[in-house]
Protein backbone atom coordinates (compact mmCIF):
# COMPACT_ATOMS: atom_id res chain seq x y z
CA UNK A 1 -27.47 16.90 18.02
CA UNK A 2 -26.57 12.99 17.46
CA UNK A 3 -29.57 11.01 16.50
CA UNK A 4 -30.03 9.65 20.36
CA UNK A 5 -30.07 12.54 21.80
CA UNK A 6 -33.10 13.28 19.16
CA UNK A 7 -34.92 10.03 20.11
CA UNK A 8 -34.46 10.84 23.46
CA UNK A 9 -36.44 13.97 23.59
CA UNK A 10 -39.05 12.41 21.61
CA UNK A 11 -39.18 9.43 24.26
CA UNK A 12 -39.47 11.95 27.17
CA UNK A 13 -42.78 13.89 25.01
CA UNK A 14 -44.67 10.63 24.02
CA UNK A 15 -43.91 8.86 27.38
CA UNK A 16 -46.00 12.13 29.32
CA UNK A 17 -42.58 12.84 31.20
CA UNK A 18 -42.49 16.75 30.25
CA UNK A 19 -44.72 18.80 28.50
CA UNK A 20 -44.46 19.61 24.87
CA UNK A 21 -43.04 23.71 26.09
CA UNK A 22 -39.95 21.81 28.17
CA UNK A 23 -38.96 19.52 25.51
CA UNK A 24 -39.36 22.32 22.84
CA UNK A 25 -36.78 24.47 24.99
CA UNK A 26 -34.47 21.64 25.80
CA UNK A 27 -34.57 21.41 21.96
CA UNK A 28 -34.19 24.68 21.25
CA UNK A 29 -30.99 25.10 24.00
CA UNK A 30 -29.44 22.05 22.11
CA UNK A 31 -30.03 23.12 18.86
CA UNK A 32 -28.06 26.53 19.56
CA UNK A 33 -25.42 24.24 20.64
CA UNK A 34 -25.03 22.95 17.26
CA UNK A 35 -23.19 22.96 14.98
CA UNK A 36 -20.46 25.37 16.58
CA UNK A 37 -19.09 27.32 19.29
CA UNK A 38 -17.94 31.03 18.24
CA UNK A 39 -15.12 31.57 20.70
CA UNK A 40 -15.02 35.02 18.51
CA UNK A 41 -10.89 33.57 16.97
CA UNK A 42 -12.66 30.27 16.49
CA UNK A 43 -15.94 28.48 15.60
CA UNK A 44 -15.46 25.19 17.08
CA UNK A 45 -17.61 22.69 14.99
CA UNK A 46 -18.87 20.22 17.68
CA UNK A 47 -20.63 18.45 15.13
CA UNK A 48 -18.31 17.42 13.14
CA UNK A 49 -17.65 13.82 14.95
CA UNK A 50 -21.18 13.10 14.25
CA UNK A 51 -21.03 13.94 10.48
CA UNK A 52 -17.21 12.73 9.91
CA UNK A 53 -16.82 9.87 12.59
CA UNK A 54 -14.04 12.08 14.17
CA UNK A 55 -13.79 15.78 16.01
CA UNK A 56 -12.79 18.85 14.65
CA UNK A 57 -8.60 18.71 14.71
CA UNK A 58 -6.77 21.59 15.57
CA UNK A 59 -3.99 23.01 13.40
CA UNK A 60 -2.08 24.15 15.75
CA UNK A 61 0.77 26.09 13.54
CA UNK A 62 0.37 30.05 13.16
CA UNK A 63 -2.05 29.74 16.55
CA UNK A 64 -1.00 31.17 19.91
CA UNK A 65 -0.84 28.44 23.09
CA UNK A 66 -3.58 30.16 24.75
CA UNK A 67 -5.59 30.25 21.43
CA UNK A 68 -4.80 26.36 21.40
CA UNK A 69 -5.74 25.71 24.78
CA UNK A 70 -9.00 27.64 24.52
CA UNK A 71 -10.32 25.26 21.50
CA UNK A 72 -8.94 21.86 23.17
CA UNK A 73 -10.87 22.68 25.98
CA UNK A 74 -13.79 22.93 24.28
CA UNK A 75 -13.44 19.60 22.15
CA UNK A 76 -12.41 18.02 25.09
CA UNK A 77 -15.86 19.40 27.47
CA UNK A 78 -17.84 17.89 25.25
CA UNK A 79 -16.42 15.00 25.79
CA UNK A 80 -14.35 14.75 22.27
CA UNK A 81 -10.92 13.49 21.64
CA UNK A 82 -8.73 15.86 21.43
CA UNK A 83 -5.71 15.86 17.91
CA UNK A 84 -3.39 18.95 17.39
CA UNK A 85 -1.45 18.74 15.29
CA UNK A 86 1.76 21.16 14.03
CA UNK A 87 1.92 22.84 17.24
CA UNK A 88 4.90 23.20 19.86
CA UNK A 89 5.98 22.81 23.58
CA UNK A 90 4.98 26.24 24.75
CA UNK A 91 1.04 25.23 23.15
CA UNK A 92 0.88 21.93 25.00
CA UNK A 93 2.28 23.47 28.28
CA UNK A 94 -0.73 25.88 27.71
CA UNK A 95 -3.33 23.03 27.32
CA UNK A 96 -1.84 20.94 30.25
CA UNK A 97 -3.21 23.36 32.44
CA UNK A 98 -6.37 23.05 30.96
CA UNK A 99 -6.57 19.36 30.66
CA UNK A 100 -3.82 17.88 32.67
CA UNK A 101 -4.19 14.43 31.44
CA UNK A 102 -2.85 15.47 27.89
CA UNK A 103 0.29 13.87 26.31
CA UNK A 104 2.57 15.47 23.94
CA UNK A 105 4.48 13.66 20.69
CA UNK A 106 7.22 16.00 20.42
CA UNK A 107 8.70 14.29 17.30
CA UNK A 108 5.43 13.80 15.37
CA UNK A 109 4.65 17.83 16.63
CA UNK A 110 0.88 16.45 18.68
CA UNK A 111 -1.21 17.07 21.29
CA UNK A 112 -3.97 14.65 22.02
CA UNK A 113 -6.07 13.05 24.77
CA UNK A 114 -8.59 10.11 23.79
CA UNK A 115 -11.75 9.84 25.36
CA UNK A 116 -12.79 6.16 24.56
CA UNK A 117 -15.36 7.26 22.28
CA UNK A 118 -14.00 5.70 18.60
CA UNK A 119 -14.67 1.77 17.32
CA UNK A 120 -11.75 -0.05 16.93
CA UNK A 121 -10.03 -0.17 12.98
CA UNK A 122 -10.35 -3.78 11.65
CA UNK A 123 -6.70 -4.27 11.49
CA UNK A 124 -2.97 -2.80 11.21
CA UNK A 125 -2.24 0.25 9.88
CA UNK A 126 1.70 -0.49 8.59
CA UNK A 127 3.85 2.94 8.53
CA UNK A 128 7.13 2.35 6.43
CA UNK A 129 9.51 5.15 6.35
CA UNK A 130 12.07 5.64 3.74
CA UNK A 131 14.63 7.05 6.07
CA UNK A 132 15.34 8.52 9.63
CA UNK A 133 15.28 12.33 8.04
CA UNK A 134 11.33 11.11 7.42
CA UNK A 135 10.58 10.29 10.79
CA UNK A 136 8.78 13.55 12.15
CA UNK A 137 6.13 13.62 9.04
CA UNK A 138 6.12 9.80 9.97
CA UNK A 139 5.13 9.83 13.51
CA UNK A 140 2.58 12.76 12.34
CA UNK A 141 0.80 10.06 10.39
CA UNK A 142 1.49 6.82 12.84
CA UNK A 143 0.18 9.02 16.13
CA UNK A 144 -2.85 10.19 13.68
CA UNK A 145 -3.82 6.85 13.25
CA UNK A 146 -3.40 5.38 16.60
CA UNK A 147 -5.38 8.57 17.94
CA UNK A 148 -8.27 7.32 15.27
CA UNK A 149 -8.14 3.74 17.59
CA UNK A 150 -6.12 2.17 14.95
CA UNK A 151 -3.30 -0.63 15.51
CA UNK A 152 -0.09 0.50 14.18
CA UNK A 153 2.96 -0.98 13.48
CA UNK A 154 6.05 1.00 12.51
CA UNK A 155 8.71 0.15 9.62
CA UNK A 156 11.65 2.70 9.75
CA UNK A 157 14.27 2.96 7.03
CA UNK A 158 13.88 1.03 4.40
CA UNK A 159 14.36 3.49 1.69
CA UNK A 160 15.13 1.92 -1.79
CA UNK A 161 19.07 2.54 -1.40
CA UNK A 162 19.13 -0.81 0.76
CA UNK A 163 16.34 -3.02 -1.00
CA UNK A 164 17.10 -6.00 1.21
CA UNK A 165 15.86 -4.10 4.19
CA UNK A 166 12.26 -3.70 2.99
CA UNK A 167 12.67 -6.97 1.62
CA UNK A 168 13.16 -8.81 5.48
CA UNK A 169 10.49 -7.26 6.10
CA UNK A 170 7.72 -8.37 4.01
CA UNK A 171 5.32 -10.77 6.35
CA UNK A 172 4.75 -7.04 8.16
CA UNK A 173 3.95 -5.81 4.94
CA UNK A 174 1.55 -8.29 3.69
CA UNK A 175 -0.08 -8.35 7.27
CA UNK A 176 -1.22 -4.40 6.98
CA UNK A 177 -4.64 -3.29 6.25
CA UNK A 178 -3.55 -0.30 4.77
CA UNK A 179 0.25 0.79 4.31
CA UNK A 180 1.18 4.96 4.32
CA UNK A 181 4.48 5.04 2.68
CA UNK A 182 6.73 8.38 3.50
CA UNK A 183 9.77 9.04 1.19
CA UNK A 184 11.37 12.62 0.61
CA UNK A 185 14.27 12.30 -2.25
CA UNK A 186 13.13 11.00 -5.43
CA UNK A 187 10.11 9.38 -3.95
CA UNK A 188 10.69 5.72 -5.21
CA UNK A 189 9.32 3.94 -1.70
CA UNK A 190 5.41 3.51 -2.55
CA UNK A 191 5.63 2.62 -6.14
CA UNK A 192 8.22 -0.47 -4.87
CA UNK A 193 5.83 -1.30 -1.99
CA UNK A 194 2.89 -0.72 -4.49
CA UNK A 195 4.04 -3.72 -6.12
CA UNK A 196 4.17 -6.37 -2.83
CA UNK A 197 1.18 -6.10 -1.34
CA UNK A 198 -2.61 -6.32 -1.67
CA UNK A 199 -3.40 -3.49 0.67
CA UNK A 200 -4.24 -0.14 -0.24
CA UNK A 201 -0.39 2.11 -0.16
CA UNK A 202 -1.37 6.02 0.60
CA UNK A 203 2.05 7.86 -0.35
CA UNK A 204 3.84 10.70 2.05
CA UNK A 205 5.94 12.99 -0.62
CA UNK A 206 8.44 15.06 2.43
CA UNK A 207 10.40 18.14 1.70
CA UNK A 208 13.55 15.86 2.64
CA UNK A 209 16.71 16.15 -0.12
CA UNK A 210 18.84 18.03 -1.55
CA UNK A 211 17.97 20.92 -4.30
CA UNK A 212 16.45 19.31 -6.95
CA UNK A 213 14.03 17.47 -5.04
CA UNK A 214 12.37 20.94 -5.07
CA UNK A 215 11.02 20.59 -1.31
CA UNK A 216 9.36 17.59 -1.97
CA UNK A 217 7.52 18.30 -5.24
CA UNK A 218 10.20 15.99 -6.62
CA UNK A 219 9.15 13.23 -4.70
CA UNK A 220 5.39 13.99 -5.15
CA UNK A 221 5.21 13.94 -8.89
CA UNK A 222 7.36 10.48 -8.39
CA UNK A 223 4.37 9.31 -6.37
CA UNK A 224 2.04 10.52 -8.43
CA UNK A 225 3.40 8.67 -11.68
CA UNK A 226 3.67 5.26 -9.68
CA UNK A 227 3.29 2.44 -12.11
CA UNK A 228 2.15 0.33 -9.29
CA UNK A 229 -1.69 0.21 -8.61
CA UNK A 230 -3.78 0.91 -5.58
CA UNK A 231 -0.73 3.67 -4.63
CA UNK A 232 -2.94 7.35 -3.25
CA UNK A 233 -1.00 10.56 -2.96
CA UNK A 234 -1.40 13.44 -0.15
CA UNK A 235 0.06 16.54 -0.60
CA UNK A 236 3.96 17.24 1.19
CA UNK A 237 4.67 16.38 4.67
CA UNK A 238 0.84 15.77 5.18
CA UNK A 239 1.23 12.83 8.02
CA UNK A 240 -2.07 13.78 9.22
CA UNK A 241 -3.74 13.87 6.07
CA UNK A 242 -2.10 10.37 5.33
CA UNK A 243 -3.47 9.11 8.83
CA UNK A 244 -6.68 10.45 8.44
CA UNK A 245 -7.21 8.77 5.44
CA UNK A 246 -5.99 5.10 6.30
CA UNK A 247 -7.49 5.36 9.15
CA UNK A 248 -10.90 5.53 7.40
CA UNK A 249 -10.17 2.76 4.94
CA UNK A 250 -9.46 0.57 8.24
CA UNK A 251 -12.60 1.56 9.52
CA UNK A 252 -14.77 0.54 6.35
């Protein structure tokens, strides 16, 4: 229960409008509603927007469609905004029965339908992407964002083998609130970014290269040893995780 549904009740019992038995039940019915819903697979936590400023998000990888389907249409009949993320064509043809007003990112791998319900981030969440084999753990974190009501502007392949290209770019740079860099290979993007801008940089490590890049620890421990300040690590091909968290810098 959000803190005006709370007030609320207590308006109704010191305003005479119901007797102290009807607003105890009312209570008690929304109380049981919180903080979950066992759909006996799942335990949906409805509460979760109130405590974290966003819904629960679905992973939708190792889930069946109709498992999917089952806990969007929950989120969404409470009136939530609905984010899976990892899942697949056969899910999201699931959930469009459901909720037909959902839209599918097949590159970034979402589902999601906004409901209105999220304030506005202050400014522009940049995404710069070290090349095009990036791009799907890239759109994971650009559609995360704009889902979380952000602004988003999009900087593909600029990867460190062609300075100059990053380089034309750097008004965009300079203009973002918070920057999510996403290199695979040796992972050199964020610490050269690191070092033009003011804004926060929150590093994207991807399994992209070729053996010794290890699946992308190669590139993580690259991150992780940035000389340049203000540079955060997620883990490997996190996009959401690398959303989720610029999006809640842009929201301080």
């Amino acid at each position: 229960m959000n803190p005006d549904e709370l007030q609320d009740l207590l308006q109704r019992l010191q305003r005479g409008e119901a007797p102290i038995e009807t607003v105890h039940a009312d209570l008690m019915d929304r109380l049981r509603a919180q903080p979950f819903e066992d759909l006996g697979f799942a335990r949906v936590d409805h509460d979760r927007a109130a405590r974290k400023g966003f819904p629960e998000v679905i992973f939708g990888q190792g889930k069946t469609p109709a498992q999917v389907a089952a806990i969007a249409g929950t989120i969404v009949g409470r009136g939530h905004t609905l984010l899976v993320t990892r899942t697949t064509p056969d899910a999201f043809g699931a959930v469009r029965t459901a909720i037909p007003d959902a839209v599918f990112h097949e590159q970034a791998r979402i589902i999601e339908r906004r409901s209105g319900e999220l304030p506005r981030g202050s400014g522009t969440i940049l995404v710069a992407v070290a090349g095009t084999s990036d791009l799907a753990v890239a759109e994971e974190a650009a559609v995360t964002a704009e889902v979380m009501n952000n602004p988003v502007d999009r900087l593909f392949d600029v990867g460190v083998a062609g300075l100059h290209r990053l380089l034309s770019a750097r008004r965009r740079l300079e203009a973002a609130r918070v920057v999510i860099v996403v290199a695979g290979m040796e992972g050199a993007l964020p610490s050269v970014i690191g070092g033009l801008v003011r804004a926060p940089v929150v590093a994207v490590p991807t399994s992209v290269g070729y053996g010794a890049s290890f699946g992308g620890v190669a590139a993580l421990l690259g991150m992780l040893n940035s000389c340049a300040p203000g540079v955060a690590v997620v883990n490997i091909d996190n996009g959401f995780g690398a959303g989720c968290i610029a999006s809640q810098i842009n929201h301080l």
